[in-house]
PDB file of N, CA and C in Angstrom:
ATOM      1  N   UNK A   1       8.615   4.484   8.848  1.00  0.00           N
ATOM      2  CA  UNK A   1       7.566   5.160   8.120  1.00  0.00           C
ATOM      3  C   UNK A   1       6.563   4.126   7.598  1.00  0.00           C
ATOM      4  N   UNK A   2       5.410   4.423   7.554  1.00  0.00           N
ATOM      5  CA  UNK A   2       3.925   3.347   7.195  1.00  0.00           C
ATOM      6  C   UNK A   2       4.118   3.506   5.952  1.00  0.00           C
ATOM      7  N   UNK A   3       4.118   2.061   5.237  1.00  0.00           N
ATOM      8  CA  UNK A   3       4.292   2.344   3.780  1.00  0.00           C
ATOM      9  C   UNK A   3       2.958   1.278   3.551  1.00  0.00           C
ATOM     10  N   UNK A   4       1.912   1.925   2.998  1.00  0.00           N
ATOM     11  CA  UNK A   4       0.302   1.197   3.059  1.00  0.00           C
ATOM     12  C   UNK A   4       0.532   0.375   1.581  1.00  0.00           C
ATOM     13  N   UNK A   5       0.930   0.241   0.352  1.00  0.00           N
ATOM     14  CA  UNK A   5       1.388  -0.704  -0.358  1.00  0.00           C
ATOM     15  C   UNK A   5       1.389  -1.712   0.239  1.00  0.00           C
ATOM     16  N   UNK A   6       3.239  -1.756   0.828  1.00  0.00           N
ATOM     17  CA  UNK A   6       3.491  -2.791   1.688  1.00  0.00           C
ATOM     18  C   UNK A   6       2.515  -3.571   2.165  1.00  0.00           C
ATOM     19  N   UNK A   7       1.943  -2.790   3.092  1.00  0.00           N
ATOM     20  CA  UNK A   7       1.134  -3.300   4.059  1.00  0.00           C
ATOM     21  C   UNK A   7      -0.113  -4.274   3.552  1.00  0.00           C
ATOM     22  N   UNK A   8      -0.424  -3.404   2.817  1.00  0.00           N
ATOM     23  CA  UNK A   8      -1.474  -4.128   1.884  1.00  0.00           C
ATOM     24  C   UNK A   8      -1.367  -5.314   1.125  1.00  0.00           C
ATOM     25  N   UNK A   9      -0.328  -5.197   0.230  1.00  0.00           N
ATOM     26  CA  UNK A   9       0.028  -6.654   0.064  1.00  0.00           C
ATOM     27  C   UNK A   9       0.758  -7.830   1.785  1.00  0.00           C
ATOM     28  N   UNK A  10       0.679  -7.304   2.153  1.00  0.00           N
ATOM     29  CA  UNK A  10       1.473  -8.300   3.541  1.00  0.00           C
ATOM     30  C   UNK A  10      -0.060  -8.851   4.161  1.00  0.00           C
ATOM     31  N   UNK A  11      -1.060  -7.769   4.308  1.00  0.00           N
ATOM     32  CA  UNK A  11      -2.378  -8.339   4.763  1.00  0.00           C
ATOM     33  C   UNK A  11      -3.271  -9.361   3.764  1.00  0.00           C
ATOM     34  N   UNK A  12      -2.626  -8.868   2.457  1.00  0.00           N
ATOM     35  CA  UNK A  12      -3.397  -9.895   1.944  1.00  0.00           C
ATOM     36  C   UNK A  12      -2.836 -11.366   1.682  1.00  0.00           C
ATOM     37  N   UNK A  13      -1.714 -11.468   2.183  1.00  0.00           N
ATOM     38  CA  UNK A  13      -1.324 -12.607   2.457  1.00  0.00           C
ATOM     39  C   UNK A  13      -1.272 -13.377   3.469  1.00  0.00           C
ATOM     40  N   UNK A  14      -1.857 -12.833   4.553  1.00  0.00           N
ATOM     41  CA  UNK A  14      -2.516 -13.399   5.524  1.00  0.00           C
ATOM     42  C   UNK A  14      -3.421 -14.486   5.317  1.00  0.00           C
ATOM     43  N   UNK A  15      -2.644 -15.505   6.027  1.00  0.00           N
ATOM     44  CA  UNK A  15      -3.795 -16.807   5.575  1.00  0.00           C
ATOM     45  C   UNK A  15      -3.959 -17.135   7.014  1.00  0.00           C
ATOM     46  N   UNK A  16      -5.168 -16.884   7.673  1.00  0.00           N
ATOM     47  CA  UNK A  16      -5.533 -17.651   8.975  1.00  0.00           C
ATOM     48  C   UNK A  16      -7.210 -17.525   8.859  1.00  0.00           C
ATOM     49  N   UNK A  17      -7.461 -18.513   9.267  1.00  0.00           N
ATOM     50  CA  UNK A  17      -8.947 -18.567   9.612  1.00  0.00           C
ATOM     51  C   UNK A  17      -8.956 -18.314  11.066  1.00  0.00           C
ATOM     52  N   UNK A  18      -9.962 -17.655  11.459  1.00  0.00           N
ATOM     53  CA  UNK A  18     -10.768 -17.751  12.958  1.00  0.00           C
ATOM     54  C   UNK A  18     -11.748 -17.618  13.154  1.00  0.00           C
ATOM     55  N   UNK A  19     -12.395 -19.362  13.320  1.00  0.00           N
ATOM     56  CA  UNK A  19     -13.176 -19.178  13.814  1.00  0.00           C
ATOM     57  C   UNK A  19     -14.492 -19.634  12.851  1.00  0.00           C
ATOM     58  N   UNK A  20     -13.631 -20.012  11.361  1.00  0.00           N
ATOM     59  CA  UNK A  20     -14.902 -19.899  10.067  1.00  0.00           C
ATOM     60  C   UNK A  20     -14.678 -18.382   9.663  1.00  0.00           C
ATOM     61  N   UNK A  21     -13.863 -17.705  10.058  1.00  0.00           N
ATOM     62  CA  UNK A  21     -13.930 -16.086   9.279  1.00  0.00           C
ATOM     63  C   UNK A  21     -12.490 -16.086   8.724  1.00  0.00           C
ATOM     64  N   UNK A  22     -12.719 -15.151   7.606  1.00  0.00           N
ATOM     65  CA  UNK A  22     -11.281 -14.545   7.030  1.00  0.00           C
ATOM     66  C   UNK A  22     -10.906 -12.911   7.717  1.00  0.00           C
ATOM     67  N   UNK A  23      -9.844 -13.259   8.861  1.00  0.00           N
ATOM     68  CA  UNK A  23      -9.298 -11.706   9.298  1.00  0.00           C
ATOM     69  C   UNK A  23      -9.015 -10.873   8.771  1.00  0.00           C
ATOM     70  N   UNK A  24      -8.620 -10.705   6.942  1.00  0.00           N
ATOM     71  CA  UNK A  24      -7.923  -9.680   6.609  1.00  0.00           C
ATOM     72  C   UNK A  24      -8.834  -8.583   6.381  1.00  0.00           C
ATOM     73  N   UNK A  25      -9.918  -8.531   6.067  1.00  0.00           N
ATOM     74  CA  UNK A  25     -11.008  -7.227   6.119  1.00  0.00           C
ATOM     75  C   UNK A  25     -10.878  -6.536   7.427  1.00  0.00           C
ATOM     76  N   UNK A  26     -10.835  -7.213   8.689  1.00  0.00           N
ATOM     77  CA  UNK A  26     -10.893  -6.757   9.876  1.00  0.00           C
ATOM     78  C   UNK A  26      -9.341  -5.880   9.993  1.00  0.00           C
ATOM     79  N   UNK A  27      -8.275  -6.553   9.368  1.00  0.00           N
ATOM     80  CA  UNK A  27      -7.275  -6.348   9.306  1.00  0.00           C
ATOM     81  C   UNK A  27      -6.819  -5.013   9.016  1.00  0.00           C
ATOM     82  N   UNK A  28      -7.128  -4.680   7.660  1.00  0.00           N
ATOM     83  CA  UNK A  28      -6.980  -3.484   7.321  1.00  0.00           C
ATOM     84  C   UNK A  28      -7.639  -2.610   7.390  1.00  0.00           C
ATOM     85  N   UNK A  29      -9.343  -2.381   8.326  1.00  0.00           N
ATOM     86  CA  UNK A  29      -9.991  -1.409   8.520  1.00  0.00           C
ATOM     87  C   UNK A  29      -9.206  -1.226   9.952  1.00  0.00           C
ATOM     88  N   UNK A  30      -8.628  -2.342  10.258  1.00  0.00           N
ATOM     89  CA  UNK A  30      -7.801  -1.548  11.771  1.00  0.00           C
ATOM     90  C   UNK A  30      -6.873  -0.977  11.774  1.00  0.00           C
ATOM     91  N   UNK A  31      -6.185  -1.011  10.477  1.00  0.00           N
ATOM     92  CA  UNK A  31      -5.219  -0.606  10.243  1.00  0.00           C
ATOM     93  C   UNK A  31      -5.233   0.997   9.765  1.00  0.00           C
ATOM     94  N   UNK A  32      -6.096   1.267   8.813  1.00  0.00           N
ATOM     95  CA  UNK A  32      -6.121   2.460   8.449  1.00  0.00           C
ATOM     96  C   UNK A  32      -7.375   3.841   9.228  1.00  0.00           C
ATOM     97  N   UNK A  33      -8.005   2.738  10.219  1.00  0.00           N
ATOM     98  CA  UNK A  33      -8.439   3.199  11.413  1.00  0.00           C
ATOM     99  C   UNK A  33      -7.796   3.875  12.295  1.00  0.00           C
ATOM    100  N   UNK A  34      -5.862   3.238  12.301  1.00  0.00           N
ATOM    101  CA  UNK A  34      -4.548   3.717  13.420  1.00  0.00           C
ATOM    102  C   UNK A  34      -3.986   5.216  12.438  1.00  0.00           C
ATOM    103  N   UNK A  35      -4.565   4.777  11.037  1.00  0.00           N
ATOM    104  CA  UNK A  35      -3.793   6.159  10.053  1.00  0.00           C
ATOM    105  C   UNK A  35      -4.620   6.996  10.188  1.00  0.00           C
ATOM    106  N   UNK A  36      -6.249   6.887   9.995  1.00  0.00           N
ATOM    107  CA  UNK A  36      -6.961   7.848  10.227  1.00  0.00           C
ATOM    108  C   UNK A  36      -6.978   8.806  11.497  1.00  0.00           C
ATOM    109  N   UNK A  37      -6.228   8.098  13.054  1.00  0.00           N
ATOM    110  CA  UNK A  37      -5.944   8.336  14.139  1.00  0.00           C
ATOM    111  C   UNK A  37      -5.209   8.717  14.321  1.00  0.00           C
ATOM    112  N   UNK A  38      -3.983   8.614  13.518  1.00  0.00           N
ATOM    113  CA  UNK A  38      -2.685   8.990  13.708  1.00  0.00           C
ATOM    114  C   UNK A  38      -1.797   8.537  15.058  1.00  0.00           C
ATOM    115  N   UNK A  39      -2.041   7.583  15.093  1.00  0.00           N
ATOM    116  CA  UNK A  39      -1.849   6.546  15.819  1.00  0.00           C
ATOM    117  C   UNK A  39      -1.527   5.495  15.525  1.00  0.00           C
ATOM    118  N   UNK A  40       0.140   5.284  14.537  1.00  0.00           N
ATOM    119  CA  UNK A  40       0.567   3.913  14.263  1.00  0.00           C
ATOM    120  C   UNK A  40       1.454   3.301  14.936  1.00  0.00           C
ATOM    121  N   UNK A  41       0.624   2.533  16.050  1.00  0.00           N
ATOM    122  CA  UNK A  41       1.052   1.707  17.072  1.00  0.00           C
ATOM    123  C   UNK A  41       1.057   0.552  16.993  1.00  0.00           C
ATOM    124  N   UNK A  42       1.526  -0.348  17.523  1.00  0.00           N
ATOM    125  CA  UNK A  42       1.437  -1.859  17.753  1.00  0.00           C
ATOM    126  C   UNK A  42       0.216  -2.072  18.628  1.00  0.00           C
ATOM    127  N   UNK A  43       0.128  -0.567  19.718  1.00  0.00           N
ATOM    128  CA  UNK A  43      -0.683  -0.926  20.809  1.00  0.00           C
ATOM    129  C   UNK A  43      -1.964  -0.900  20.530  1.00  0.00           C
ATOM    130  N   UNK A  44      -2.156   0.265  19.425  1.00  0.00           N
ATOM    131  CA  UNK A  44      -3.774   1.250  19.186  1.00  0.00           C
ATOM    132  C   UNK A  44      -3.825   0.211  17.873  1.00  0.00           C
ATOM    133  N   UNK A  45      -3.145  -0.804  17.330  1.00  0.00           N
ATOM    134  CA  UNK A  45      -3.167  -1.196  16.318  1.00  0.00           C
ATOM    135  C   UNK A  45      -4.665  -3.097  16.745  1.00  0.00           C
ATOM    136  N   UNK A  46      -3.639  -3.371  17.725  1.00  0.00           N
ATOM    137  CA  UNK A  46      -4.464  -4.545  18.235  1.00  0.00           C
ATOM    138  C   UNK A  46      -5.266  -4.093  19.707  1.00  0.00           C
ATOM    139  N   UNK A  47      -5.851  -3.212  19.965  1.00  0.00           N
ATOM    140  CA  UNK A  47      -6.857  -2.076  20.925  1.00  0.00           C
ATOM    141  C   UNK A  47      -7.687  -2.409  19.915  1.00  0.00           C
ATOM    142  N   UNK A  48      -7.544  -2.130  18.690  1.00  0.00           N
ATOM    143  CA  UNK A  48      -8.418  -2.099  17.667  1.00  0.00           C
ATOM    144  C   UNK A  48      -9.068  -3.292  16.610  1.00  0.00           C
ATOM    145  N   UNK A  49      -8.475  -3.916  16.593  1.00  0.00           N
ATOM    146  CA  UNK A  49      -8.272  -5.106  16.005  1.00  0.00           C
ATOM    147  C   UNK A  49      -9.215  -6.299  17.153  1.00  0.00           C
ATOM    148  N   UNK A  50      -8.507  -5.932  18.315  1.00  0.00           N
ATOM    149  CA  UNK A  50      -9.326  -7.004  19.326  1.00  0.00           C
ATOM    150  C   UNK A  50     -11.019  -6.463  19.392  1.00  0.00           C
ATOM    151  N   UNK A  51     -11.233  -5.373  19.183  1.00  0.00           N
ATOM    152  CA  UNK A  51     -12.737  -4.820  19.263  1.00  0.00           C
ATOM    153  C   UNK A  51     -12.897  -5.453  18.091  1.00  0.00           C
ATOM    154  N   UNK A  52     -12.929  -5.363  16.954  1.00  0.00           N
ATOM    155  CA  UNK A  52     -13.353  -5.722  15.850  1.00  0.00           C
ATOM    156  C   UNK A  52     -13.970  -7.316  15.746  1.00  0.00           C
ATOM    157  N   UNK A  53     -12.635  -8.149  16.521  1.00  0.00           N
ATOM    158  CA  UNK A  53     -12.582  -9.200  16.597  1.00  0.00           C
ATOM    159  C   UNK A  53     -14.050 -10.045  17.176  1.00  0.00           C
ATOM    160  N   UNK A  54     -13.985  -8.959  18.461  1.00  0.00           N
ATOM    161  CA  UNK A  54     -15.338  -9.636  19.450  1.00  0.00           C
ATOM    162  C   UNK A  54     -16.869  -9.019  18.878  1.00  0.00           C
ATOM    163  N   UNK A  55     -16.735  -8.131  18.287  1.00  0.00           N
ATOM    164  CA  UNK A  55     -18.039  -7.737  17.645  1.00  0.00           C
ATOM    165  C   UNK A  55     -18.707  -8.491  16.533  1.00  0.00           C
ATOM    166  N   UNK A  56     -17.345  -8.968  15.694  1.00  0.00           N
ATOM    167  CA  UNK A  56     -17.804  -9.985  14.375  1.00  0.00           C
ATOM    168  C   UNK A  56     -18.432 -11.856  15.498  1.00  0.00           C
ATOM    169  N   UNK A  57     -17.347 -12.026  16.137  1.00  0.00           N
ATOM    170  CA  UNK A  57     -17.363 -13.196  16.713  1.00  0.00           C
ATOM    171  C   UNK A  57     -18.326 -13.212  18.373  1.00  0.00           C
ATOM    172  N   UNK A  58     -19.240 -13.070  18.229  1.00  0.00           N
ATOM    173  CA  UNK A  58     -19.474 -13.084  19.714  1.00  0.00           C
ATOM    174  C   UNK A  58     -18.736 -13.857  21.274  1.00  0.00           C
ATOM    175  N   UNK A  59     -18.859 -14.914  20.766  1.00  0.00           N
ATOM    176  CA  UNK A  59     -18.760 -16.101  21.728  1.00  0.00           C
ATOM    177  C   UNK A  59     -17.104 -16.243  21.504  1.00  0.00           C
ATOM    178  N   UNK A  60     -16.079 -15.461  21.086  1.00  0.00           N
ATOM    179  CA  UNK A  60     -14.606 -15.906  20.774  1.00  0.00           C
ATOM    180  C   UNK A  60     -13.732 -15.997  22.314  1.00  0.00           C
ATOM    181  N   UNK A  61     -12.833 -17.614  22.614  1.00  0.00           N
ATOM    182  CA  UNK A  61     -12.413 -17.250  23.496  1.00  0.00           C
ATOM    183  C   UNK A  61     -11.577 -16.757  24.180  1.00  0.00           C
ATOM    184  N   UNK A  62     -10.366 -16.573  23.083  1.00  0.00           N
ATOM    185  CA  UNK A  62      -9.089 -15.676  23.211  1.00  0.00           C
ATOM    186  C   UNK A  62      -8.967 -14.878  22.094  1.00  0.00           C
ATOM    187  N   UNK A  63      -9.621 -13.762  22.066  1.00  0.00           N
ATOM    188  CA  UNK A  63      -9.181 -13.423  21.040  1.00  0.00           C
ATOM    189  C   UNK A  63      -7.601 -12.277  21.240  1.00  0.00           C
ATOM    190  N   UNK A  64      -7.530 -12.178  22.179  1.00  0.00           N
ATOM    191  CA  UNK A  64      -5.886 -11.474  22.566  1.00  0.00           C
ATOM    192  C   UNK A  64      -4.639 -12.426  21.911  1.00  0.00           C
ATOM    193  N   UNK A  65      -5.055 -13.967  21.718  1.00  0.00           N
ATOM    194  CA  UNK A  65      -3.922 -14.934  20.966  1.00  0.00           C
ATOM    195  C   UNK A  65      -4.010 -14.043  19.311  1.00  0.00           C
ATOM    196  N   UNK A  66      -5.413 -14.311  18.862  1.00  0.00           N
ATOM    197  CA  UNK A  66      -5.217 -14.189  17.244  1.00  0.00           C
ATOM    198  C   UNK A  66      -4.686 -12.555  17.066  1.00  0.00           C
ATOM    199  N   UNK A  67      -5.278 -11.799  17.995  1.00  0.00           N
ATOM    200  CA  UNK A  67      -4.184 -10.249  17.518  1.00  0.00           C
ATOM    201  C   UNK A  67      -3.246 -10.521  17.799  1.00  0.00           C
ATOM    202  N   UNK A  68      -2.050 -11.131  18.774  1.00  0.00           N
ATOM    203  CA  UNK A  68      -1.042 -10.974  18.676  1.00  0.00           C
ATOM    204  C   UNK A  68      -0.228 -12.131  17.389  1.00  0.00           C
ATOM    205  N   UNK A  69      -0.719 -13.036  17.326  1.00  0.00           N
ATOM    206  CA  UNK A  69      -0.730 -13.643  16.263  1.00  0.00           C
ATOM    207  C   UNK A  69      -0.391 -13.069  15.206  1.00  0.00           C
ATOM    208  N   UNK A  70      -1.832 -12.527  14.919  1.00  0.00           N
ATOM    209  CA  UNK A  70      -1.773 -11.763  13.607  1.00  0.00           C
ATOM    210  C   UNK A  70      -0.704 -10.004  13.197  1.00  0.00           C
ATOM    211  N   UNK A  71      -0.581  -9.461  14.461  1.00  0.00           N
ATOM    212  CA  UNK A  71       0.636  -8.648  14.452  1.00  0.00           C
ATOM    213  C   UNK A  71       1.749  -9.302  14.559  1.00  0.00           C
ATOM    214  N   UNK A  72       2.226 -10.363  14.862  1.00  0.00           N
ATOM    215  CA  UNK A  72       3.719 -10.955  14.726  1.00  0.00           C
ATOM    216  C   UNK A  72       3.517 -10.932  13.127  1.00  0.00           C
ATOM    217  N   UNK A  73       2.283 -10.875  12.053  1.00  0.00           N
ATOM    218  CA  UNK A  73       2.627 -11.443  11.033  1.00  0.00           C
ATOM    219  C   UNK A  73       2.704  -9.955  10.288  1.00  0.00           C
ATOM    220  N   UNK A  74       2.175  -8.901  10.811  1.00  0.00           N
ATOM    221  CA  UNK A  74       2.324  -7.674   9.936  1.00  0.00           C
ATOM    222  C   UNK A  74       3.183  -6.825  10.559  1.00  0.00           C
ATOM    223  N   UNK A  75       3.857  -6.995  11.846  1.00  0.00           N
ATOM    224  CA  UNK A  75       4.303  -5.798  12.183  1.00  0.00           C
ATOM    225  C   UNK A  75       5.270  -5.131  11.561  1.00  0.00           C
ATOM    226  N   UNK A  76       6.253  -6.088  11.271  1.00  0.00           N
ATOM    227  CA  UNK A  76       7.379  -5.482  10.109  1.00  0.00           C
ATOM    228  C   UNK A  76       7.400  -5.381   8.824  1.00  0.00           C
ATOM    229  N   UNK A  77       6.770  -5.556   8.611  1.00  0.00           N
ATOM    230  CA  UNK A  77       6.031  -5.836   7.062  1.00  0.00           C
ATOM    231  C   UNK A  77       5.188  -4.725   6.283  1.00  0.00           C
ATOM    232  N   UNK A  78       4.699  -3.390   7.401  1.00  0.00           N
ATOM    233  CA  UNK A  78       4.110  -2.690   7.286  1.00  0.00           C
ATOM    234  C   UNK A  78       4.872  -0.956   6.981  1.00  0.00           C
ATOM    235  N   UNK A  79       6.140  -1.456   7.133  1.00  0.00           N
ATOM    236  CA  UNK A  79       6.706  -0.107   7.104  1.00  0.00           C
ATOM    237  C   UNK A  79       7.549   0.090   6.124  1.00  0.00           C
ATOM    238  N   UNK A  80       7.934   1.109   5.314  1.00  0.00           N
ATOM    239  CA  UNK A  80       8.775   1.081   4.253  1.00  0.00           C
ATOM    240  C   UNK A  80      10.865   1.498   4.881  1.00  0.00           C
TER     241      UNK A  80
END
């Protein structure tokens, strides 16, 4: 079960830069983008997350590393 507390504190402990940017804004509009969808996936989670990614960053060259990255760091972390 999505427990958005959790989650919320777990994203905000996200410490990674990419790129000169802080991910966790991107983070949790993707996140509650998958709730608004009803769609809490791993898959529709970084589908979403990677769009976000390339729209802020133009020129990024993997950005498929930093979502999976960054879901190894919330995936379990997100559920109650």
């Amino acid at each position: 079960m999505f427990d958005p507390v959790k989650c919320g504190k777990c994203i905000g402990n996200v410490a990674m830069d990419i790129q000169g940017h802080d991910p966790r804004s991107w983070i949790k509009s993707a996140m509650w983008q998958c709730v608004s969808d009803g769609k809490i996936t791993g898959g529709h989670f970084k589908k979403i997350l990677e769009r976000k990614i390339k729209k802020e960053i133009k020129d990024i060259s993997d950005p498929e590393k930093y979502v999976t990255d960054i879901w190894s760091k919330v995936s379990k972390k997100c559920s109650g």
